[in-house]
PDB file of N, CA and C in Angstrom:
ATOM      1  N   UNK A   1    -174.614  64.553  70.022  1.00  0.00           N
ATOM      2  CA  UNK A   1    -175.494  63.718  70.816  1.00  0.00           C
ATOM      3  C   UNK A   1    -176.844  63.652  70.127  1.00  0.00           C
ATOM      4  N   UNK A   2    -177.628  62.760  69.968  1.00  0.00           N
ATOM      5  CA  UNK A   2    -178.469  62.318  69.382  1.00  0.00           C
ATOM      6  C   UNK A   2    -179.490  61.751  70.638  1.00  0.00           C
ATOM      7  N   UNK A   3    -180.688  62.833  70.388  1.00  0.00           N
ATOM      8  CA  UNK A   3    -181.981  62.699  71.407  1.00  0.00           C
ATOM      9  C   UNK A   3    -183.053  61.869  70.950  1.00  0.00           C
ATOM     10  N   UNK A   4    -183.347  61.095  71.255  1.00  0.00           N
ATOM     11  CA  UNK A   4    -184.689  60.327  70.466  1.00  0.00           C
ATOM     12  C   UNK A   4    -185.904  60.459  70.800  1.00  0.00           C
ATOM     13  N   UNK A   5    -186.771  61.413  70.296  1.00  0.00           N
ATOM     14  CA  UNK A   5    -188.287  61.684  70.910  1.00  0.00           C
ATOM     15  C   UNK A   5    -188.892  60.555  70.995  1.00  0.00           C
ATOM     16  N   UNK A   6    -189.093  59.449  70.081  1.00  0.00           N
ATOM     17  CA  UNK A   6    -189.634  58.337  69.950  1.00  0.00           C
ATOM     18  C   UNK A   6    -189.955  57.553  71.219  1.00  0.00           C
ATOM     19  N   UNK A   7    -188.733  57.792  72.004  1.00  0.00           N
ATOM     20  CA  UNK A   7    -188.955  56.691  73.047  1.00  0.00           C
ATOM     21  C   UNK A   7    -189.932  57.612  74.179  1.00  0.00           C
ATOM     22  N   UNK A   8    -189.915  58.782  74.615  1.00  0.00           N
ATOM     23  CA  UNK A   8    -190.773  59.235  75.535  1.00  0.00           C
ATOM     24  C   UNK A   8    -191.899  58.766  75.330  1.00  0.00           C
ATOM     25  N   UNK A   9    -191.867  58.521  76.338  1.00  0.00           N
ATOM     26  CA  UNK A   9    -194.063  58.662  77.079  1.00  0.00           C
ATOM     27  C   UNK A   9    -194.169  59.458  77.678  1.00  0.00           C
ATOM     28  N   UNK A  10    -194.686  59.895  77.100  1.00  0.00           N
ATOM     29  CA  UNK A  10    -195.799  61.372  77.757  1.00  0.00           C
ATOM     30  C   UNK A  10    -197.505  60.850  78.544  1.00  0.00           C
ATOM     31  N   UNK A  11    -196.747  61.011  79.643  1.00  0.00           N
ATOM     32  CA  UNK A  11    -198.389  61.369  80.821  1.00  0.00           C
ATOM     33  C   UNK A  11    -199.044  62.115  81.339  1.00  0.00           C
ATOM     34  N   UNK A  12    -200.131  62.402  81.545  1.00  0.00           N
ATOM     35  CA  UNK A  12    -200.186  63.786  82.216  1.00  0.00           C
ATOM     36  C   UNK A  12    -199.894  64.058  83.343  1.00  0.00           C
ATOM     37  N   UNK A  13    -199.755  63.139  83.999  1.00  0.00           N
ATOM     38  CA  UNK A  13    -199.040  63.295  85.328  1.00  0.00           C
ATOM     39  C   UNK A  13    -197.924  64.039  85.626  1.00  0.00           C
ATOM     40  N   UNK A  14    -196.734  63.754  84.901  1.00  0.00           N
ATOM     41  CA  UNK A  14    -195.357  64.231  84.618  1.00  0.00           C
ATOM     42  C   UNK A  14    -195.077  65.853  84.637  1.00  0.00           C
ATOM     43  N   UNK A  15    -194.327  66.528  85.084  1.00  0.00           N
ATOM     44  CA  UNK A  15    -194.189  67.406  85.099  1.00  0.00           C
ATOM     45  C   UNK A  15    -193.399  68.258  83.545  1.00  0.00           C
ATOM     46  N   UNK A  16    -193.561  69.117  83.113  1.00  0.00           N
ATOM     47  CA  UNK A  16    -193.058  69.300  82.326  1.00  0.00           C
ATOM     48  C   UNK A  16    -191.610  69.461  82.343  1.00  0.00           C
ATOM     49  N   UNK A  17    -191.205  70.338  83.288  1.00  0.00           N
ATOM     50  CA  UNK A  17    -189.911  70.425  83.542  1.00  0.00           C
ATOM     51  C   UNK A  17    -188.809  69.212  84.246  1.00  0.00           C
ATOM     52  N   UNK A  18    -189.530  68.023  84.074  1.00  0.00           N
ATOM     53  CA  UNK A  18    -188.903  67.217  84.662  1.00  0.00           C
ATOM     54  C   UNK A  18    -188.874  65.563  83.180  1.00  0.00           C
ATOM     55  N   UNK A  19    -189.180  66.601  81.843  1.00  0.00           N
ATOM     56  CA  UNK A  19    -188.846  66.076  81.155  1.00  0.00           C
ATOM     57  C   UNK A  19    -186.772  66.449  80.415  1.00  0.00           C
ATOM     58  N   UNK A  20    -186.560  64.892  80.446  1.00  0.00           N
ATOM     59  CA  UNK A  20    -184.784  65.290  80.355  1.00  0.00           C
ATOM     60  C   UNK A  20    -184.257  66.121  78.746  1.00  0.00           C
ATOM     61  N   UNK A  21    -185.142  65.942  78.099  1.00  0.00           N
ATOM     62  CA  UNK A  21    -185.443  67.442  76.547  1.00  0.00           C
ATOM     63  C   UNK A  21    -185.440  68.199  77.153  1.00  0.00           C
ATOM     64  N   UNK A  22    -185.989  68.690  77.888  1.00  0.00           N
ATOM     65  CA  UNK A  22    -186.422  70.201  78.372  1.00  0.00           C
ATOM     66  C   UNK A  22    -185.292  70.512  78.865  1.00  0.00           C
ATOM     67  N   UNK A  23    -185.048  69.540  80.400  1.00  0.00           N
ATOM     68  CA  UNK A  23    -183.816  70.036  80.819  1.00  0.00           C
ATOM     69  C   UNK A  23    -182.372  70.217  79.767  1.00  0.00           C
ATOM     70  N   UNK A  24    -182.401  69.220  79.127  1.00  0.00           N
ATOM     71  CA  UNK A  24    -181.268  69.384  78.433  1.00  0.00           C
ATOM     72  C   UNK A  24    -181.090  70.505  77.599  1.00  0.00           C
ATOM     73  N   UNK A  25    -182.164  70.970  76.779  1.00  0.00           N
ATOM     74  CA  UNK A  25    -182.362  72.190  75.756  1.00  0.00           C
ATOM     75  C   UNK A  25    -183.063  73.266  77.118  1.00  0.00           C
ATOM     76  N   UNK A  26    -182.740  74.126  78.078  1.00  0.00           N
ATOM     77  CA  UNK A  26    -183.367  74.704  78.179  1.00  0.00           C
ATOM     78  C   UNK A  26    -183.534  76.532  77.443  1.00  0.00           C
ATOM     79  N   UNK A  27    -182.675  76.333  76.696  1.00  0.00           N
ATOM     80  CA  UNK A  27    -182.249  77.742  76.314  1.00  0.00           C
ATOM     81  C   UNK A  27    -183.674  77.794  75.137  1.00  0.00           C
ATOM     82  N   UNK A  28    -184.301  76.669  74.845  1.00  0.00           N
ATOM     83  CA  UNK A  28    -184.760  76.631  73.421  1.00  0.00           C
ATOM     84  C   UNK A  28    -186.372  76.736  73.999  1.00  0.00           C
ATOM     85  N   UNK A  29    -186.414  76.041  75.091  1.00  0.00           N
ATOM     86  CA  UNK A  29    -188.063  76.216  75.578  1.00  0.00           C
ATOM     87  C   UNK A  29    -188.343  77.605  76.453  1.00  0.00           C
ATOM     88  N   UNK A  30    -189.580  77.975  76.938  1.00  0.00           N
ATOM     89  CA  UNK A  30    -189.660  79.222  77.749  1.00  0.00           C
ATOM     90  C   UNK A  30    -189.720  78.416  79.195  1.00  0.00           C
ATOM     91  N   UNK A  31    -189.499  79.736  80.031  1.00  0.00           N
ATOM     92  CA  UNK A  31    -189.354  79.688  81.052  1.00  0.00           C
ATOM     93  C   UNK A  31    -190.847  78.582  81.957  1.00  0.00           C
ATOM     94  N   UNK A  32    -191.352  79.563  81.360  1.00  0.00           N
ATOM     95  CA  UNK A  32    -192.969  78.644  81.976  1.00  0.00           C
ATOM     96  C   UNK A  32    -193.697  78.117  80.466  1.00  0.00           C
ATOM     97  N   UNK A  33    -193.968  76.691  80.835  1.00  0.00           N
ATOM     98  CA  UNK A  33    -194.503  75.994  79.612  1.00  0.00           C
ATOM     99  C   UNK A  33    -195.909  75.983  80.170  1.00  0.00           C
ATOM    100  N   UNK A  34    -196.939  76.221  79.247  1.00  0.00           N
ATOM    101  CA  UNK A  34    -198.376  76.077  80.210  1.00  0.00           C
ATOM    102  C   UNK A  34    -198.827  74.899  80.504  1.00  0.00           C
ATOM    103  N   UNK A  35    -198.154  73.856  79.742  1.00  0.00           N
ATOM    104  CA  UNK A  35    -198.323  72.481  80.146  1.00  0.00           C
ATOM    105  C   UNK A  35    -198.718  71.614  78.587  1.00  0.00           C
ATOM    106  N   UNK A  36    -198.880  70.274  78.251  1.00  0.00           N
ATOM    107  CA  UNK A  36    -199.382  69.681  77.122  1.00  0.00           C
ATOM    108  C   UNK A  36    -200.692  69.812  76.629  1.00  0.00           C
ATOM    109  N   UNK A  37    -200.454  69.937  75.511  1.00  0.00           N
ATOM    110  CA  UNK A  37    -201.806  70.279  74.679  1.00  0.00           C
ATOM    111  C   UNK A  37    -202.773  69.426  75.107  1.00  0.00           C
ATOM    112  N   UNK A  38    -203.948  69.508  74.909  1.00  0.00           N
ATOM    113  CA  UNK A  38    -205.589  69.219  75.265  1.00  0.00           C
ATOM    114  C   UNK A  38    -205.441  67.502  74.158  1.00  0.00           C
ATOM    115  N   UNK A  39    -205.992  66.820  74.877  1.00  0.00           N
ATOM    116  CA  UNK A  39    -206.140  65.220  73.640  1.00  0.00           C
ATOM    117  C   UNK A  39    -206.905  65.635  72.215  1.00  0.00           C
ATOM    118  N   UNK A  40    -206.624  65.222  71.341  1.00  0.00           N
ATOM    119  CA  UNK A  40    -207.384  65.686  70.346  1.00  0.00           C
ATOM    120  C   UNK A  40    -208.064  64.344  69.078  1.00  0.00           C
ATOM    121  N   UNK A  41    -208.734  64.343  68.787  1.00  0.00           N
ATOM    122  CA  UNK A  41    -209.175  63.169  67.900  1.00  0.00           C
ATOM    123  C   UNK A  41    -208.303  63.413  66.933  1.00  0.00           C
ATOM    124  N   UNK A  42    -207.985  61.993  66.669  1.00  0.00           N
ATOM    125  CA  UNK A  42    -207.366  62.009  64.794  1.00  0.00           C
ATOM    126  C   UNK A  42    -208.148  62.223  63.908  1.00  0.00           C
ATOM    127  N   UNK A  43    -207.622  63.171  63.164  1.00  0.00           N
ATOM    128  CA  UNK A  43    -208.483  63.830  61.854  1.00  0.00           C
ATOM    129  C   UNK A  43    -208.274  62.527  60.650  1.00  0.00           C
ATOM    130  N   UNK A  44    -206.991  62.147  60.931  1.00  0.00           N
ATOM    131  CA  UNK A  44    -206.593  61.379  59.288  1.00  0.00           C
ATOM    132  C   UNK A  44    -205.976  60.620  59.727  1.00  0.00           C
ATOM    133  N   UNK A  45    -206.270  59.419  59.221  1.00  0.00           N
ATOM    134  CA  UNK A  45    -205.275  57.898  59.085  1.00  0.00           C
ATOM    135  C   UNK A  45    -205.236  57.326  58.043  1.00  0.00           C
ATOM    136  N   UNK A  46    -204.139  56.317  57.296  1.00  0.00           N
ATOM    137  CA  UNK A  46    -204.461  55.266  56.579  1.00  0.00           C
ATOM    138  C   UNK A  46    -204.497  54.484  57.296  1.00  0.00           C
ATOM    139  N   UNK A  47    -205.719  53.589  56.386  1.00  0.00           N
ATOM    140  CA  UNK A  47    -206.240  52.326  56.441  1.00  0.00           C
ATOM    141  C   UNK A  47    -205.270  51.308  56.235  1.00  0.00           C
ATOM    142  N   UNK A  48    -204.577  50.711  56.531  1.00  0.00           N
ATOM    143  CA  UNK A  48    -203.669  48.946  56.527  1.00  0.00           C
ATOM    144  C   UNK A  48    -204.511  47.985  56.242  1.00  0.00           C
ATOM    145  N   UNK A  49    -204.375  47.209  55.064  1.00  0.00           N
ATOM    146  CA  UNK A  49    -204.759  46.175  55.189  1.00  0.00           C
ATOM    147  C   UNK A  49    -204.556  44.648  55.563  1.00  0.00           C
ATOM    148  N   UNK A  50    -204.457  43.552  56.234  1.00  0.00           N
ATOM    149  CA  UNK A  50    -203.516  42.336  56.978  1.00  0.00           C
ATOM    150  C   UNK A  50    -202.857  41.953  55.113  1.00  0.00           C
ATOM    151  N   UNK A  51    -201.751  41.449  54.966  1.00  0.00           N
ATOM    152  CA  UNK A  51    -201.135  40.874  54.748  1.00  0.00           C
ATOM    153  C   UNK A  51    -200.926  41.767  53.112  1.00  0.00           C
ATOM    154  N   UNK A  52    -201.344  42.807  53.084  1.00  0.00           N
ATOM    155  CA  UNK A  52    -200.948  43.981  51.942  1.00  0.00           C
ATOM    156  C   UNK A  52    -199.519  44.344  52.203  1.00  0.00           C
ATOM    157  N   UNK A  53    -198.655  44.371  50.464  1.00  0.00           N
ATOM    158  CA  UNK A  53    -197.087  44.550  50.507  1.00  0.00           C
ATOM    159  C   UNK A  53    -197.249  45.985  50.215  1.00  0.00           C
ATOM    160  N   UNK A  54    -195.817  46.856  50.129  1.00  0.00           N
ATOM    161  CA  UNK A  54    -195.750  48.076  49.583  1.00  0.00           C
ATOM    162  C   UNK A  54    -195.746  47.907  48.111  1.00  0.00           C
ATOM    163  N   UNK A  55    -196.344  48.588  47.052  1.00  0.00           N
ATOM    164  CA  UNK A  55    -196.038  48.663  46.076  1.00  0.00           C
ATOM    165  C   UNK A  55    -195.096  48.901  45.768  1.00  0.00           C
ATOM    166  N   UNK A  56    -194.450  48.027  44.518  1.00  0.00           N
ATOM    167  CA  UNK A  56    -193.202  48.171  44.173  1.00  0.00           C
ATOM    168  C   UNK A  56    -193.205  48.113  42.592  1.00  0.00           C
ATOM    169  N   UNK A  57    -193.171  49.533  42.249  1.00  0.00           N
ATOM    170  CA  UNK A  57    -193.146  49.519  40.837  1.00  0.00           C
ATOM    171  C   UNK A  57    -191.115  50.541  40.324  1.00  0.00           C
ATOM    172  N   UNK A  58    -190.751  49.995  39.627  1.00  0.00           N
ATOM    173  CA  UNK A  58    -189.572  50.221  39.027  1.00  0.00           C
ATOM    174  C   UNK A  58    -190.070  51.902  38.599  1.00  0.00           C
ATOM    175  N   UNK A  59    -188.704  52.425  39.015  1.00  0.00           N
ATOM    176  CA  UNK A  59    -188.345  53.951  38.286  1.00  0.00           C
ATOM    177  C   UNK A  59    -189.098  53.910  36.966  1.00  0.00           C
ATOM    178  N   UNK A  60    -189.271  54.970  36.205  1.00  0.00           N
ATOM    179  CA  UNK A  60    -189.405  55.579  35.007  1.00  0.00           C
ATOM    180  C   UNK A  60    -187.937  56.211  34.883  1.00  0.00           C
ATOM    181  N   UNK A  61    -187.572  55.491  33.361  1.00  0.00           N
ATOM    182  CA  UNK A  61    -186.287  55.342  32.623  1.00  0.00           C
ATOM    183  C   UNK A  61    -187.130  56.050  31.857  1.00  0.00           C
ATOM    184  N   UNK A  62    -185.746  57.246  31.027  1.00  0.00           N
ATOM    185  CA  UNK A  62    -186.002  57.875  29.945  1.00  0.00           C
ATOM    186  C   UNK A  62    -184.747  56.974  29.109  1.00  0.00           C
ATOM    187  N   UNK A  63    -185.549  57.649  27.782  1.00  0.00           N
ATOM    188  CA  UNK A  63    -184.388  57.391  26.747  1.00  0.00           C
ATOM    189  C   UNK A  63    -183.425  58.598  26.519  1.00  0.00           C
ATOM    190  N   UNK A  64    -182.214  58.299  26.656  1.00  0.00           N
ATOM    191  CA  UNK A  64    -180.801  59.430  26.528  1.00  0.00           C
ATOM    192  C   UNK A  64    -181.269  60.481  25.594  1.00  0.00           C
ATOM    193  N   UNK A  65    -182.119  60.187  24.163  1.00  0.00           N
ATOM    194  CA  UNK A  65    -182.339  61.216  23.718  1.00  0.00           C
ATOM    195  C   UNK A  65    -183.343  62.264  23.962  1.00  0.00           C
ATOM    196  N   UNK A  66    -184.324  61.755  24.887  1.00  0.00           N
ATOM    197  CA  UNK A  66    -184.929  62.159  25.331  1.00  0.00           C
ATOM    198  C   UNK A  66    -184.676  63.238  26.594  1.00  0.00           C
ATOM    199  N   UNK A  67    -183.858  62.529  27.455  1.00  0.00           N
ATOM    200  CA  UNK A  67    -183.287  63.247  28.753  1.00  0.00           C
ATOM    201  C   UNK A  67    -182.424  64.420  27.830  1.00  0.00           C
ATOM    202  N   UNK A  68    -181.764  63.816  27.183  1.00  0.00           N
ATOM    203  CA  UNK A  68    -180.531  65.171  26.501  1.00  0.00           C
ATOM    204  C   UNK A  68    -181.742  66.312  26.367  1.00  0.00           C
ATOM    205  N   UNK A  69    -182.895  66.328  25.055  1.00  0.00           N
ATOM    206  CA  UNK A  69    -183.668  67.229  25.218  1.00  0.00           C
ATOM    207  C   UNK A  69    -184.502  67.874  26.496  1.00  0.00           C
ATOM    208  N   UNK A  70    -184.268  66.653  27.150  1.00  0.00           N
ATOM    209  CA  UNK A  70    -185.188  67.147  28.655  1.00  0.00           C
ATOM    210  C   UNK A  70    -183.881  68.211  29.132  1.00  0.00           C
ATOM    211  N   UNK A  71    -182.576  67.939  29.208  1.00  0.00           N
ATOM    212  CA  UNK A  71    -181.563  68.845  30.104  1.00  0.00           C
ATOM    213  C   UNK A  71    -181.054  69.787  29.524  1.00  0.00           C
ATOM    214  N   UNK A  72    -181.642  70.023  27.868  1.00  0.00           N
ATOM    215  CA  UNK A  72    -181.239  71.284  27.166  1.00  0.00           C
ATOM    216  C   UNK A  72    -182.710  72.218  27.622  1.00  0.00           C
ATOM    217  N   UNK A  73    -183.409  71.615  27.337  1.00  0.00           N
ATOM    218  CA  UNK A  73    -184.965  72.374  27.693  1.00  0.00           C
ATOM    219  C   UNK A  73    -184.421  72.831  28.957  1.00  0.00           C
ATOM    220  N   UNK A  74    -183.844  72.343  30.479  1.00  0.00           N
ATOM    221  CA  UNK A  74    -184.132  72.880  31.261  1.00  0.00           C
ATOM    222  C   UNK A  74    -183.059  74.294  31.621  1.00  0.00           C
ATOM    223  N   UNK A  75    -181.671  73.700  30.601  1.00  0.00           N
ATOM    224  CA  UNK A  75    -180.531  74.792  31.178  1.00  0.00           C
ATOM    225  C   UNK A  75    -181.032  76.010  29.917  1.00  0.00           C
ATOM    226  N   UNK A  76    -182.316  76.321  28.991  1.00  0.00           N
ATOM    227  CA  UNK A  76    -183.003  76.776  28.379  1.00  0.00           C
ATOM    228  C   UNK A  76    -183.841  77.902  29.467  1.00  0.00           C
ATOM    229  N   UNK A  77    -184.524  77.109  29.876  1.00  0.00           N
ATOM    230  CA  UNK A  77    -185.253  77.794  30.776  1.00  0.00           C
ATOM    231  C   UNK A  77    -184.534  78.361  32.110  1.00  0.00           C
ATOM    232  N   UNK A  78    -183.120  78.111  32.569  1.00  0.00           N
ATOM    233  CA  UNK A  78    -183.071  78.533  33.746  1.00  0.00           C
ATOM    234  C   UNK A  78    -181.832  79.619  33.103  1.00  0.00           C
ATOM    235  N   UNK A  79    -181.662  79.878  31.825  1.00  0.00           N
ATOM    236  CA  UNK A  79    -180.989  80.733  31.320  1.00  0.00           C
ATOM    237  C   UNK A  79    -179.579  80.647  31.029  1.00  0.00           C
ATOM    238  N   UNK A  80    -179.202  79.581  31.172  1.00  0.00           N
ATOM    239  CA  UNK A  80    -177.424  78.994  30.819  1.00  0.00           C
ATOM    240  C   UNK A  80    -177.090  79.073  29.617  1.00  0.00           C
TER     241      UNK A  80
END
């Protein structure tokens, strides 16, 4: 079964124990929850800009002879 946190809303109104996570997992929460954390400011966000794409830059390709030395160097170092 597959729970999806995503969709809850959390109010403060709501009781804790009358969230259906809780009930469902109760073996995993404690008996008495002291209730939801205090609101807190966001420390960190990115910035979005309107109509900015994701960058899309192509892998870094090695050359075979290169990788060969890259995968002897590494079974080198991990002692094979």
């Amino acid at each position: 079964e597959i729970v999806s946190l995503s969709s809850i809303e959390v109010t403060p109104d709501v009781l804790v124990e009358e969230v259906r996570v809780v009930q469902q997992f109760q073996d995993v929460f404690r008996s008495e929850i002291p209730g939801f954390p205090p609101t807190r400011e966001v420390e960190f966000f990115i910035d979005l800009h309107p109509g900015m794409k994701p960058i899309s830059d192509s892998p870094y390709r090695m050359a075979p002879a290169e990788l060969t030395e890259l995968k002897s160097q590494i079974e080198e170092l991990l002692g094979k």
